[in-house]
Protein backbone atom coordinates (compact mmCIF):
# COMPACT_ATOMS: atom_id res chain seq x y z
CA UNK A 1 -19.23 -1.68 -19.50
CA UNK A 2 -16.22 -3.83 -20.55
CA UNK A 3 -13.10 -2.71 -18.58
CA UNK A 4 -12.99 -1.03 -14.79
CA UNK A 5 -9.77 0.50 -14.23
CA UNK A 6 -8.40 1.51 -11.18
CA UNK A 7 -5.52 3.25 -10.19
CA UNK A 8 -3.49 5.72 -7.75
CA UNK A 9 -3.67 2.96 -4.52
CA UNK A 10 -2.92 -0.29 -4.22
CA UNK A 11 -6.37 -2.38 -4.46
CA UNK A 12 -7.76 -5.91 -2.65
CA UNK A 13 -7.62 -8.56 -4.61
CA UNK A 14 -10.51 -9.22 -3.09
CA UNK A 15 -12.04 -5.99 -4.08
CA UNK A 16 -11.22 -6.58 -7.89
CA UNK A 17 -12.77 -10.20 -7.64
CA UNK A 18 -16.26 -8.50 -6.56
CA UNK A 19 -15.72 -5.49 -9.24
CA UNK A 20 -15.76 -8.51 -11.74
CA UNK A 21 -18.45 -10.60 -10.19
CA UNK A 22 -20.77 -7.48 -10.25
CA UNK A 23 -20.31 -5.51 -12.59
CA UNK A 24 -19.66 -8.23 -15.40
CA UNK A 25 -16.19 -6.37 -16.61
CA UNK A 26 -12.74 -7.12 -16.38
CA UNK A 27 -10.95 -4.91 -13.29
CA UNK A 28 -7.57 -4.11 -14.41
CA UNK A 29 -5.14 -2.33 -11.99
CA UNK A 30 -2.62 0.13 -13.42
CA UNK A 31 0.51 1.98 -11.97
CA UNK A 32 2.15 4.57 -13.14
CA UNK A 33 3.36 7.86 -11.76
CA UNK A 34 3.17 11.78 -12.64
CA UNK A 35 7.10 11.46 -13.72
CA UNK A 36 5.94 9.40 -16.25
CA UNK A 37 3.46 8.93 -19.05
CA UNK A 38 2.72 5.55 -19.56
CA UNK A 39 1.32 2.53 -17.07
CA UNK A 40 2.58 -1.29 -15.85
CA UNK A 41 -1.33 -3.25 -15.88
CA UNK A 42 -2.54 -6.81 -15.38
CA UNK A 43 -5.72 -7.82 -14.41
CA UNK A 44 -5.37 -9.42 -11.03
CA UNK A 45 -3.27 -8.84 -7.55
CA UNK A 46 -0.36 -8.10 -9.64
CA UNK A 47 0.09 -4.87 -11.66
CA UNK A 48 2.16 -6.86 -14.42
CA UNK A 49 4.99 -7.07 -16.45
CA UNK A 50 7.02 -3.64 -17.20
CA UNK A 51 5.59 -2.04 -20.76
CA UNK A 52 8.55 -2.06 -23.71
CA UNK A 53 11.75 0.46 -22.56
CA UNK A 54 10.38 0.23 -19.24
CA UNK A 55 13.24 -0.67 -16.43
CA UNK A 56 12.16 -1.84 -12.80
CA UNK A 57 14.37 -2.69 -10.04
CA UNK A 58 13.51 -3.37 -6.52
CA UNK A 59 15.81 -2.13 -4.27
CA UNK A 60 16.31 -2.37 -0.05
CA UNK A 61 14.81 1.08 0.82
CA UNK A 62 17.70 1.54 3.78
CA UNK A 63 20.70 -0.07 1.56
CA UNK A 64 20.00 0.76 -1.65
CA UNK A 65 20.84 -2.87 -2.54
CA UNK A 66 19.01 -4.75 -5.41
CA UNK A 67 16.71 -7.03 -3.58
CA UNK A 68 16.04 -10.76 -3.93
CA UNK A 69 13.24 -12.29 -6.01
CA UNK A 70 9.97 -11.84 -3.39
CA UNK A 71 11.43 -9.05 -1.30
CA UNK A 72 10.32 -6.08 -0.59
CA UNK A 73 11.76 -2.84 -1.21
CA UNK A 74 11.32 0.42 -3.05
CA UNK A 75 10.15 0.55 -7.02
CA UNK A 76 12.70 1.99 -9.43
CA UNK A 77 12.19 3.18 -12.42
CA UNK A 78 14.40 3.77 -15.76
CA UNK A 79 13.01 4.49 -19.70
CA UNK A 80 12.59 6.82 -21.90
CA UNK A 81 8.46 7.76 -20.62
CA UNK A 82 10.73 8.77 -16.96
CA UNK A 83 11.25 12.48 -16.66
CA UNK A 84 14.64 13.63 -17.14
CA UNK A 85 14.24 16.13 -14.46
CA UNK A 86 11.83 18.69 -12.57
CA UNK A 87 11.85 22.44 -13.91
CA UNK A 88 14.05 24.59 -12.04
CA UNK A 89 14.18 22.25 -9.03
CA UNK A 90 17.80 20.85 -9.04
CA UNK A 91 17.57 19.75 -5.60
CA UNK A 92 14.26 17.45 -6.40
CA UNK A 93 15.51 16.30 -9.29
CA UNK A 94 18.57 14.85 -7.34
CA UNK A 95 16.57 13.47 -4.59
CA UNK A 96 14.27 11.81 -6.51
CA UNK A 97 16.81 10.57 -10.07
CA UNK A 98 20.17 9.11 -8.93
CA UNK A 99 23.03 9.85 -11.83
CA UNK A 100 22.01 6.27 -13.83
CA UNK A 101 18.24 7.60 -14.69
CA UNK A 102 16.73 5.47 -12.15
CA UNK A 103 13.61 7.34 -10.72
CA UNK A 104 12.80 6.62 -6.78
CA UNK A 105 9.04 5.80 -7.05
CA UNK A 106 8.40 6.10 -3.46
CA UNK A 107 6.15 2.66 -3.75
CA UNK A 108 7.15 -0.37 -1.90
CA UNK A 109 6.79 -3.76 -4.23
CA UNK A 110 8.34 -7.25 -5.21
CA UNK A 111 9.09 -8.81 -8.38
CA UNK A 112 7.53 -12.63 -8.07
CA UNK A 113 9.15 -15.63 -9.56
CA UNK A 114 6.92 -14.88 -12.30
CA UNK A 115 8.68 -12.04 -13.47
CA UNK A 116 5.26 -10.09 -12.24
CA UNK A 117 5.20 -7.00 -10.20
CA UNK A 118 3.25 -6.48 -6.69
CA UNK A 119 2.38 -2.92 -5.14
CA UNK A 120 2.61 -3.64 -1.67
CA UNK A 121 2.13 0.42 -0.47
CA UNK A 122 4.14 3.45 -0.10
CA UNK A 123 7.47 3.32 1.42
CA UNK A 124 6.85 6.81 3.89
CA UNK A 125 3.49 4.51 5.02
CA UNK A 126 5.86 1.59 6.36
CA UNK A 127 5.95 0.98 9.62
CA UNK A 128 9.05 -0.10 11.74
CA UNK A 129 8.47 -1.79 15.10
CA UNK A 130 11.39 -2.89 17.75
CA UNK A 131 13.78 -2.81 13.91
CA UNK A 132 10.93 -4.37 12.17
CA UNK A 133 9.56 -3.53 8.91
CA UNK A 134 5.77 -4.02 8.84
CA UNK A 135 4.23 -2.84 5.58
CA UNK A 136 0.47 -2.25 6.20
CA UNK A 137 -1.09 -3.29 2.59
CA UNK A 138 -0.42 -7.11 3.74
CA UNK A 139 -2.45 -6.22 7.25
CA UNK A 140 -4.72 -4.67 5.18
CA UNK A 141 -5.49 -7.18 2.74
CA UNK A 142 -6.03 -10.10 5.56
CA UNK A 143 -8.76 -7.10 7.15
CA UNK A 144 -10.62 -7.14 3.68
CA UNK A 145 -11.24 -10.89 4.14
CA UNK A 146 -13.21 -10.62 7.01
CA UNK A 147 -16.60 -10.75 6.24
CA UNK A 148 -17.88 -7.96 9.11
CA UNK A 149 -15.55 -5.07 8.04
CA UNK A 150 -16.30 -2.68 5.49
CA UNK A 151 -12.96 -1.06 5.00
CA UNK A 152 -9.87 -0.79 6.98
CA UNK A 153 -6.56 1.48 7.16
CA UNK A 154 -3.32 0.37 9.24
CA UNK A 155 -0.87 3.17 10.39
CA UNK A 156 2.06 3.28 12.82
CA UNK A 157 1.89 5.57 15.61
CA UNK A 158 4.81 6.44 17.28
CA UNK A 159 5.77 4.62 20.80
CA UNK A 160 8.25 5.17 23.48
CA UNK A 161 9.57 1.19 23.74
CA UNK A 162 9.44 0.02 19.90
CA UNK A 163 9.43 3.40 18.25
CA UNK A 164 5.97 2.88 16.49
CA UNK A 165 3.39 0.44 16.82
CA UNK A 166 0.64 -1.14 14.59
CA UNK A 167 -3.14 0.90 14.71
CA UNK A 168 -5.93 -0.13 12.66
CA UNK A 169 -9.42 2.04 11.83
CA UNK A 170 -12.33 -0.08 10.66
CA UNK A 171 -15.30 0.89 9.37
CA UNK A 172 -17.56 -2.43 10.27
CA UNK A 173 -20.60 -3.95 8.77
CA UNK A 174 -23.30 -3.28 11.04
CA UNK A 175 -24.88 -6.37 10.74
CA UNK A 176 -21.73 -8.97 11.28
CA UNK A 177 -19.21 -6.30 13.17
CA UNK A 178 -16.62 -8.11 15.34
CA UNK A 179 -15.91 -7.91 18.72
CA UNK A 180 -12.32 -7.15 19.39
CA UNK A 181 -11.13 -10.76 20.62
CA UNK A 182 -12.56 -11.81 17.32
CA UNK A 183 -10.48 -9.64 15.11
CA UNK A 184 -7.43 -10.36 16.98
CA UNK A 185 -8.41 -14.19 16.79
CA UNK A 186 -9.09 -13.82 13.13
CA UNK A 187 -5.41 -11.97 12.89
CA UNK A 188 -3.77 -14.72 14.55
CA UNK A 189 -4.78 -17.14 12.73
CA UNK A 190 -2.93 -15.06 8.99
CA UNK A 191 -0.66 -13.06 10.17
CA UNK A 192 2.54 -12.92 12.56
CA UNK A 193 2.22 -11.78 16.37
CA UNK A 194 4.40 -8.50 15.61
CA UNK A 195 2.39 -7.90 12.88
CA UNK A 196 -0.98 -7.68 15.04
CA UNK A 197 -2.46 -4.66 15.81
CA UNK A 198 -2.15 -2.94 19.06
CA UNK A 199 -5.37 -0.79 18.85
CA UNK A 200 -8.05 -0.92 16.67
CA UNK A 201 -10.33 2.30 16.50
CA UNK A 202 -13.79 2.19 15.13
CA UNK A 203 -14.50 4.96 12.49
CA UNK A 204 -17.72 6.03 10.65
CA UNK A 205 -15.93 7.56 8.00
CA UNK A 206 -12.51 7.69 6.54
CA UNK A 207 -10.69 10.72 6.13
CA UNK A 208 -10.10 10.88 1.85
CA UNK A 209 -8.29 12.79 -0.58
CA UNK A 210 -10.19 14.18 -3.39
CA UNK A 211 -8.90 11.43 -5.58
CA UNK A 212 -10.29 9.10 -3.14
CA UNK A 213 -7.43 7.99 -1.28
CA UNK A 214 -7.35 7.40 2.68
CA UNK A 215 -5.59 10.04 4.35
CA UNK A 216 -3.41 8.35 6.49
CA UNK A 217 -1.66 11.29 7.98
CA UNK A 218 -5.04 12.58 9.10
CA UNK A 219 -5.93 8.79 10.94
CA UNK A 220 -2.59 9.44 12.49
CA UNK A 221 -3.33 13.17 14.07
CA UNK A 222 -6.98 12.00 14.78
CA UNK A 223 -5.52 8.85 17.12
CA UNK A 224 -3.03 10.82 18.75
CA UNK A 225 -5.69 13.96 19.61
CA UNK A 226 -8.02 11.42 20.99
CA UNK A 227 -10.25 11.69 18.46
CA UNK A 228 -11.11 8.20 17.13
CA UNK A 229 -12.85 6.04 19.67
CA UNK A 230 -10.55 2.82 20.28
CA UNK A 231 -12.82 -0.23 19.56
């Protein structure tokens, strides 16, 4: 085995450090999308430079505005391997290509100083609380470096005074699993106060597509049925 690639989710950088260590092979993450045939790779926390007659553009999801170098906003997409259209679907094809070409990824990213592009989740999976935007791939990511969780999955659920709030469901390591004062001291210490969250629900098992994706829709429905068991 030479090369693990992994795809369709954004991915710990922590998680391709360990693919490395133990499986001997280089991890490299792609992107790419069904609108379009080929990928944007590198090998680490970044998914790389844009392939040959490849555009990207990050732009303010709520403006539309071109953002600054390190913001985040929505990928967009322009080249000849992006779709001119969808068949028979006018309306789709509108929503999704504006009249320049430029195809409306529905990923949230940055462009670093590097010229290197970061996934940083899906823009429907953002989360705004009291006006602001909380994107939970960066929670996420500080989660994966605690050594007594397995796996986590941060979601907004909605709320009456800041119109969502921040959840989190962990799957823990049996051995090492952390009380609750300890995750929030843990979050404290990496993360903003806002960005914190409010309830964190212990889970045995998350709910997955069948290409292996969390189902955050379903984490959603489960913590607002009463279904997942706060922590």
């Amino acid at each position: 085995l030479e090369i693990v690639q992994t795809g369709g989710a954004p991915i710990a950088p922590e998680l391709v450090t360990r693919i490395e260590a133990d499986l001997a092979a280089d991890c490299v993450v792609v992107f790419g999308m069904t609108d379009r045939n080929d990928t944007l790779e590198h090998r680490t926390q970044t998914i790389g430079y844009p392939l040959a007659g490849i555009e990207v553009e990050i732009r303010n999801a709520a403006t539309g505005e071109t953002a600054a170098i390190g913001e985040i906003g929505e990928i967009m997409m322009r080249g000849h391997s992006v779709t001119p259209g969808y068949f028979n679907m006018p309306e789709a094809t509108a929503k999704a290509i504006d009249r320049d070409g430029w195809l409306h990824s529905g990923d949230l990213g940055l462009i670093r100083e590097d010229g290197y592009l970061e996934i940083r989740g899906r823009l429907k999976e953002m989360i705004i609380k009291g006006g602001s935007n909380i994107y939970p791939r960066e929670i996420e990511d500080v989660l994966a470096e605690h050594s007594g969780i397995e796996l986590a999955a941060v979601f907004g659920l909605p709320d009456a005074k800041y119109g969502e709030i921040v959840a989190a469901a962990v799957i823990a390591r049996s051995d090492t699993a952390p009380t609750l004062q300890e995750f929030r001291t843990f979050l404290r210490e990496r993360l903003s106060p806002f960005k914190i969250p409010s309830t964190f629900y212990r889970i045995d098992e998350m709910p997955m597509s069948p290409m292996g994706k969390i189902q955050k829709h379903v984490l959603v429905e489960m913590a607002s049925s009463g279904s997942l068991s706060p922590w």
